[in-house]
N, C-alpha and C. Protein backbone atom coordinates (compact mmCIF):
# COMPACT_ATOMS: atom_id res chain seq x y z
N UNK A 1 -14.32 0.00 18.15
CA UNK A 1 -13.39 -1.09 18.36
C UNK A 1 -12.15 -0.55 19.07
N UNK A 2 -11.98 -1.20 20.40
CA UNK A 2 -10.64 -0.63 20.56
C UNK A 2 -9.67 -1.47 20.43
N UNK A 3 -8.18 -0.71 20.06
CA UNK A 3 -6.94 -1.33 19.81
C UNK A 3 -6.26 -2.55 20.74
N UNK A 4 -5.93 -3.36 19.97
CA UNK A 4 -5.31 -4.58 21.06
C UNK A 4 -4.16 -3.97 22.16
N UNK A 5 -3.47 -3.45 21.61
CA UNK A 5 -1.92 -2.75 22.42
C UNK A 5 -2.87 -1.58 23.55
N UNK A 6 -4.00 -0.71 23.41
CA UNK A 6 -4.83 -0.24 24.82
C UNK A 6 -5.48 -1.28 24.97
N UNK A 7 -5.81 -2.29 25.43
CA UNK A 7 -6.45 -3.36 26.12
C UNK A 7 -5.04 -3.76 27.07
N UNK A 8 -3.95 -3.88 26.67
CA UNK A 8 -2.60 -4.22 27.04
C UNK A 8 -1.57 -3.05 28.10
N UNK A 9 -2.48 -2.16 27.85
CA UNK A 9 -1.74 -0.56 27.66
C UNK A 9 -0.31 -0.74 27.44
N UNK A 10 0.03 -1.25 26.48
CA UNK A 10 1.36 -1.48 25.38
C UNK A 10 2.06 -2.49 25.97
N UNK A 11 1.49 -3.19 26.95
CA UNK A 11 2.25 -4.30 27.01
C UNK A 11 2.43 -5.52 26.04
N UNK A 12 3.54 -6.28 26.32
CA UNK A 12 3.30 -7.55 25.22
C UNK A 12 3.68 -8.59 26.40
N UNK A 13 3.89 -8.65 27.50
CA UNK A 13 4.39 -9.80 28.06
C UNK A 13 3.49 -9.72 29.59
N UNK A 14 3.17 -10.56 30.53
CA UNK A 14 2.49 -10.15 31.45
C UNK A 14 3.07 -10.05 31.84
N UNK A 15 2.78 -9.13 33.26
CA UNK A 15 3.27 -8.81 34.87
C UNK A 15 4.25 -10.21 35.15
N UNK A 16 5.73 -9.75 35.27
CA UNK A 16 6.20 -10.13 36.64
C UNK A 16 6.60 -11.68 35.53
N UNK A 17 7.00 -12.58 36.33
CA UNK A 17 8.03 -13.70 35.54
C UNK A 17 6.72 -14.83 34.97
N UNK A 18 5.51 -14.79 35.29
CA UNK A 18 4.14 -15.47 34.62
C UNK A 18 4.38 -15.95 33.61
N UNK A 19 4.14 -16.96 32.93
CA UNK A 19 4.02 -17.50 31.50
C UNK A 19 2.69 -18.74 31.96
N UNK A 20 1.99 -18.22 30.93
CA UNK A 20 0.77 -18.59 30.39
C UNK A 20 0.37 -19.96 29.91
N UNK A 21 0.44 -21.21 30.09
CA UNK A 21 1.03 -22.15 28.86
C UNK A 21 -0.60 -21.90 28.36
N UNK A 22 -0.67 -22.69 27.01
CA UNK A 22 -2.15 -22.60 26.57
C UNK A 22 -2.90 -23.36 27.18
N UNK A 23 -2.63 -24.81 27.74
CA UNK A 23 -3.45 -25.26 28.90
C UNK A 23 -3.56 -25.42 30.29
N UNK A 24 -2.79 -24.23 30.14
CA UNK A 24 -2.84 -24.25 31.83
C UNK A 24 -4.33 -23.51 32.08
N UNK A 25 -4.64 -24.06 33.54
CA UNK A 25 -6.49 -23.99 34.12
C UNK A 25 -6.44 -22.98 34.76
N UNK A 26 -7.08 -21.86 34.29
CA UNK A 26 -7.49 -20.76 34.77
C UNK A 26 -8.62 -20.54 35.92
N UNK A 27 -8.89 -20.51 36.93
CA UNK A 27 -9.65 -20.22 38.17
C UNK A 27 -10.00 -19.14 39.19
N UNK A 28 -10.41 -19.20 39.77
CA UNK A 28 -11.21 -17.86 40.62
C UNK A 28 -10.69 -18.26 41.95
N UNK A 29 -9.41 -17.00 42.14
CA UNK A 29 -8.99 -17.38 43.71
C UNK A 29 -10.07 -17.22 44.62
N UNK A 30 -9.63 -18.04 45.95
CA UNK A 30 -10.37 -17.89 46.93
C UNK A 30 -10.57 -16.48 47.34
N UNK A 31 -11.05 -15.80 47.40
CA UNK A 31 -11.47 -14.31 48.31
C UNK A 31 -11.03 -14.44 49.57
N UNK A 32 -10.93 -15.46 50.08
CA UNK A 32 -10.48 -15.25 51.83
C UNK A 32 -8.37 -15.33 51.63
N UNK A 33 -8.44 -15.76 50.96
CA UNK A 33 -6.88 -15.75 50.46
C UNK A 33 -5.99 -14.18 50.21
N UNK A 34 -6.89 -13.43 49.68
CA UNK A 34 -6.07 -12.26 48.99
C UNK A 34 -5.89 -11.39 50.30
N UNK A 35 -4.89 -10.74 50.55
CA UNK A 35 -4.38 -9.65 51.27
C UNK A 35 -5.28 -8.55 51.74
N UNK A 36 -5.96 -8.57 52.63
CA UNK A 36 -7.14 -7.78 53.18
C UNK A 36 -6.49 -6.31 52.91
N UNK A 37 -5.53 -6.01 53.19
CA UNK A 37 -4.78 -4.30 52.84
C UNK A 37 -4.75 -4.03 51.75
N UNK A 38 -4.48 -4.84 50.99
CA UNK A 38 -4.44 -4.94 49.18
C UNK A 38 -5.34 -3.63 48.77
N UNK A 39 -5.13 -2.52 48.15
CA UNK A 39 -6.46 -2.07 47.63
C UNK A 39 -7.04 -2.84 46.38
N UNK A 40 -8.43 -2.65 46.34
CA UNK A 40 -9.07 -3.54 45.43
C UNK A 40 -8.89 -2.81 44.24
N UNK A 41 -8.26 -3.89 42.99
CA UNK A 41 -8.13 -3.45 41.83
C UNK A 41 -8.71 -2.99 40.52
N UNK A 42 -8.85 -2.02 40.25
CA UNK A 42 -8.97 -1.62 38.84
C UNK A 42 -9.74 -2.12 37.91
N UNK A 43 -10.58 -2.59 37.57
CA UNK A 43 -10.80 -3.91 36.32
C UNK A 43 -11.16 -3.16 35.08
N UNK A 44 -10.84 -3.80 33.89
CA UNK A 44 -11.45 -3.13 32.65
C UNK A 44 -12.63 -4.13 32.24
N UNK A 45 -13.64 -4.32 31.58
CA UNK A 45 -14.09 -5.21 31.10
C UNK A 45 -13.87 -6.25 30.77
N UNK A 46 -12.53 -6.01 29.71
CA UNK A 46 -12.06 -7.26 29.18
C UNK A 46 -11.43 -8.20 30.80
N UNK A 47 -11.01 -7.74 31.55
CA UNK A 47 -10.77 -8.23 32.85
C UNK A 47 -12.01 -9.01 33.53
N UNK A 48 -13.07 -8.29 33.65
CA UNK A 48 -13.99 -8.94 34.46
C UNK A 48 -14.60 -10.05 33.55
N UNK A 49 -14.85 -9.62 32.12
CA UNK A 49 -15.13 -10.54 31.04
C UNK A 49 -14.50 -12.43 31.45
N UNK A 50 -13.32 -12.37 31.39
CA UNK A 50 -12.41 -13.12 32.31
C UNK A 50 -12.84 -14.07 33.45
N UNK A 51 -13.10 -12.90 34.27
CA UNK A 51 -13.23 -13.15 35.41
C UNK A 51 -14.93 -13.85 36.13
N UNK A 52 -15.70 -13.49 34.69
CA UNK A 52 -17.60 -14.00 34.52
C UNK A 52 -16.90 -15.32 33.86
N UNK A 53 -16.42 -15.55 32.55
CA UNK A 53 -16.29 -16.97 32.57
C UNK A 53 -15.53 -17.63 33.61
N UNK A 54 -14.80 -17.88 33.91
CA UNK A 54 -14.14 -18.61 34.94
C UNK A 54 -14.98 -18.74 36.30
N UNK A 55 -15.81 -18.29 36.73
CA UNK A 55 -17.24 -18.34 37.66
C UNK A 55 -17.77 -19.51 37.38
N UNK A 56 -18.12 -19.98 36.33
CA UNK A 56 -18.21 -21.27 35.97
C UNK A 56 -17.53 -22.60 36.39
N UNK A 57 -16.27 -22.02 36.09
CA UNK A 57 -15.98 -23.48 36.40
C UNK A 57 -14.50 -22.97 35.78
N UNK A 58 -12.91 -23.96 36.39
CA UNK A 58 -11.79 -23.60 35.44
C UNK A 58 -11.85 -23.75 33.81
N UNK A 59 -10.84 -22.96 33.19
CA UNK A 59 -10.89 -22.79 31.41
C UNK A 59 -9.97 -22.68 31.24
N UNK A 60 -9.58 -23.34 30.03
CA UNK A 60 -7.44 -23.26 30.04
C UNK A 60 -7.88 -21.62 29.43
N UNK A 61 -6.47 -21.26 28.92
CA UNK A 61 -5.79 -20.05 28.35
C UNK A 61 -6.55 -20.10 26.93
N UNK A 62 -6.53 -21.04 26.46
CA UNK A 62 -6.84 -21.43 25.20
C UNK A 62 -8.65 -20.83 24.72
N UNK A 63 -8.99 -21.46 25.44
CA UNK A 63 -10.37 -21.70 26.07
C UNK A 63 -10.93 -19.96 25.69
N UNK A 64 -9.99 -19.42 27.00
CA UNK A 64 -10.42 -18.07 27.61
C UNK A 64 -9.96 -17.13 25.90
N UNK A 65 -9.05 -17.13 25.45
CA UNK A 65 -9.39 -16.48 24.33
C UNK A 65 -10.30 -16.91 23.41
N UNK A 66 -10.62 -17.93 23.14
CA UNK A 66 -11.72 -18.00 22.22
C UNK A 66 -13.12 -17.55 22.60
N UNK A 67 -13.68 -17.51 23.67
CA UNK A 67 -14.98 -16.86 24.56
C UNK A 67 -14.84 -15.75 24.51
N UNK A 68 -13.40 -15.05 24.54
CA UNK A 68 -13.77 -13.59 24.66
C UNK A 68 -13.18 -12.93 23.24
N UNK A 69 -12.87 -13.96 22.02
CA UNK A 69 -12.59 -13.62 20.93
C UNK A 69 -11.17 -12.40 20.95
N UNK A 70 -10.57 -12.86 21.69
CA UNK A 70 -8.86 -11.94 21.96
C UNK A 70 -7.61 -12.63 21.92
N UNK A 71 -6.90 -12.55 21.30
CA UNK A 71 -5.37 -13.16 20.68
C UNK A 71 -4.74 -13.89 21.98
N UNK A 72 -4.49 -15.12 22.08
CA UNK A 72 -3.98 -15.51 23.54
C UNK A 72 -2.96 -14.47 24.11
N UNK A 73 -2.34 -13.66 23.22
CA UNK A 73 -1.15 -12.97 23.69
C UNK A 73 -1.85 -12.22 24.46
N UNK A 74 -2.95 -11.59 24.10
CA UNK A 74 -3.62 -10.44 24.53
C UNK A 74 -4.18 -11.11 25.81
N UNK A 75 -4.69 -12.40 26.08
CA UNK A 75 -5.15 -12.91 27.34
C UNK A 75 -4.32 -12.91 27.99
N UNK A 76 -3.14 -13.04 27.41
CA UNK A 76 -2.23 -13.80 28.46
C UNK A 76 -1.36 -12.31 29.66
N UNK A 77 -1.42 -11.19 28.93
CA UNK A 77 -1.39 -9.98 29.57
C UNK A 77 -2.53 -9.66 30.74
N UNK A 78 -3.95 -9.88 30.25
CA UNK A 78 -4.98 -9.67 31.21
C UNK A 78 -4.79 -10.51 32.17
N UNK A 79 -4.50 -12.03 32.09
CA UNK A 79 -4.90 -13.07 32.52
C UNK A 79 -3.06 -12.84 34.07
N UNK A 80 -2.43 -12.10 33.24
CA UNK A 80 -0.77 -11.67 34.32
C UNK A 80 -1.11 -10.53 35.41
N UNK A 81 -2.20 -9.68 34.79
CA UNK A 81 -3.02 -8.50 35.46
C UNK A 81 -3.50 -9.11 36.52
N UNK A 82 -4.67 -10.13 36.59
CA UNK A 82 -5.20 -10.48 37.26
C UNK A 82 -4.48 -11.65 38.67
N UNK A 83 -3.53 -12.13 37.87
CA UNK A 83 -2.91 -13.06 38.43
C UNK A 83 -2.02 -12.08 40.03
N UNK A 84 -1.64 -10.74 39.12
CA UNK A 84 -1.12 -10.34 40.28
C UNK A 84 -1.84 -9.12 41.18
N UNK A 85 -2.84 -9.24 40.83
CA UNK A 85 -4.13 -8.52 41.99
C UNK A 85 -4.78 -10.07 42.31
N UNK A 86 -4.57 -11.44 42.46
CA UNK A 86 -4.63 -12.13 43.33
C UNK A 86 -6.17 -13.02 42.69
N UNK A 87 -6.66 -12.94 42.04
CA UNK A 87 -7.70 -12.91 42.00
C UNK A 87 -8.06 -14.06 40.43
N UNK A 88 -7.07 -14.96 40.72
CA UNK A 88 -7.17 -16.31 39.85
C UNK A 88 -6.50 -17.06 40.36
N UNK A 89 -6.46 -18.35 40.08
CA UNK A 89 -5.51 -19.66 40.68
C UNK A 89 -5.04 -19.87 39.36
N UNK A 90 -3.91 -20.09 38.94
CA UNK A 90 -3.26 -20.90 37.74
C UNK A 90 -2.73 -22.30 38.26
N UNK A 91 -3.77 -23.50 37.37
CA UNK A 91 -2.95 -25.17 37.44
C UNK A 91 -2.13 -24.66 36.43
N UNK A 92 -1.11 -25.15 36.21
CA UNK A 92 -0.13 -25.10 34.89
C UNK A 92 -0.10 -26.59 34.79
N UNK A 93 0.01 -26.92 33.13
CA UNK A 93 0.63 -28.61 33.42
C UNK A 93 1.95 -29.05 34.11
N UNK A 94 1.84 -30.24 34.05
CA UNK A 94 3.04 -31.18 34.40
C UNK A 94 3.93 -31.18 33.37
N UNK A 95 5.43 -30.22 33.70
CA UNK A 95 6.70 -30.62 32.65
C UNK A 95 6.75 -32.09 32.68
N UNK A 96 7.18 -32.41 31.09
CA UNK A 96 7.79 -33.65 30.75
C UNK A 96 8.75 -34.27 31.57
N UNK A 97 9.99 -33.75 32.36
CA UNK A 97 10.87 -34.44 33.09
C UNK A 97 10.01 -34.46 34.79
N UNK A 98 8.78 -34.19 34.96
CA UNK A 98 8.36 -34.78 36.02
C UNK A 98 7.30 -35.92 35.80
N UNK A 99 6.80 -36.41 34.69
CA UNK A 99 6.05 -37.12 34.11
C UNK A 99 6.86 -38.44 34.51
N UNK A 100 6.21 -39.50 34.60
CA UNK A 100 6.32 -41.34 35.35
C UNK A 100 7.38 -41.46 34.13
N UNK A 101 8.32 -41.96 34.38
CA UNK A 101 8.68 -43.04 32.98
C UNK A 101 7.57 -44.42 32.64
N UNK A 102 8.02 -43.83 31.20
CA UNK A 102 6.86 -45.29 30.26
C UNK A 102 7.43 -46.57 30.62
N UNK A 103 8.39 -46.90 30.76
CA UNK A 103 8.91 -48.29 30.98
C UNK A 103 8.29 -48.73 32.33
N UNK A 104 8.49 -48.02 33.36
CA UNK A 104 8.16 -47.89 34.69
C UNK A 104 6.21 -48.51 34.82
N UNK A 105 5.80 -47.18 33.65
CA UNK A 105 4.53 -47.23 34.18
C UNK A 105 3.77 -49.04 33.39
N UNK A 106 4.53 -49.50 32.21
CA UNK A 106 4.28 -50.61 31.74
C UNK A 106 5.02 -51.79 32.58
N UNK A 107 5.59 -51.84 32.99
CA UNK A 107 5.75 -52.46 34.60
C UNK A 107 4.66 -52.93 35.23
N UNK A 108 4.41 -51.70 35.51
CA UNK A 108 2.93 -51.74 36.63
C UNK A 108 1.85 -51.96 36.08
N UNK A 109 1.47 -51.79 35.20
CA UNK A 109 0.54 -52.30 34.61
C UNK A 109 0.40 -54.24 34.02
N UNK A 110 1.65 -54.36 33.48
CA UNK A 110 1.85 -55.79 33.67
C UNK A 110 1.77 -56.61 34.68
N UNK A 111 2.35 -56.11 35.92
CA UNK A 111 1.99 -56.57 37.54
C UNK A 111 0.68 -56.71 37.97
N UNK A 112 -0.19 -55.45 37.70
CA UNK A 112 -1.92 -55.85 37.96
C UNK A 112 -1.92 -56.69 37.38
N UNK A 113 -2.03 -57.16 35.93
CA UNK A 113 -2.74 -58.22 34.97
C UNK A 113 -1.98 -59.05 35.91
N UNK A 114 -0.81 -59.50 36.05
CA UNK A 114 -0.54 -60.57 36.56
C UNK A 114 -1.47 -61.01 38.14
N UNK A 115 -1.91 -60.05 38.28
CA UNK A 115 -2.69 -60.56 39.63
C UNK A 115 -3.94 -61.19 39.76
């Protein structure tokens, strides 16, 4: 069994200003996208592990630790790894202050019926 903190190599926060939400949609960047000079990165298992589910199809954060049975914290380090060797798309949700107002959207919805 190896230790959570070497899977991390003692990190606790990912690469670079990243935050993880738990449903944000995890994906498989395009390959024609990433930086042809880039050298190609490193992977550990638990990385490519990752990187075989999401082949499938997108998986929130949430998702991706439970398949690979690892503490979201611990994904959310791999998942910052990967993000910055290029080689995932993150959807993040929609913050609340960009969300429709409810009054607004019951408006519009009263307007269809009226039609």
């Amino acid at each position: 069994m190896v230790r959570l903190f070497a899977l991390t190599k003692g990190r606790a926060r990912p690469v670079g200003d990243g935050f993880f939400d738990l449903i944000s949609m995890i994906s498989l960047a395009d390959p024609r996208a990433r930086d042809p000079f880039q050298p190609e990165p490193v992977l550990d298992p638990e990385h490519r592990a990752i990187l075989d589910l999401c082949a499938d199809g997108p998986l929130s954060v949430a998702e991706l630790g439970s398949y690979t049975d690892l503490p979201v914290s611990v994904v959310r380090v791999l998942l910052g790894d990967l993000d910055d060797a290029e080689l995932i798309h993150v959807t993040r949700p929609v913050p609340l202050a960009e969300l429709p107002d409810e009054r607004l959207l019951r408006e519009v919805i009263n307007g269809l019926r009226a039609l």
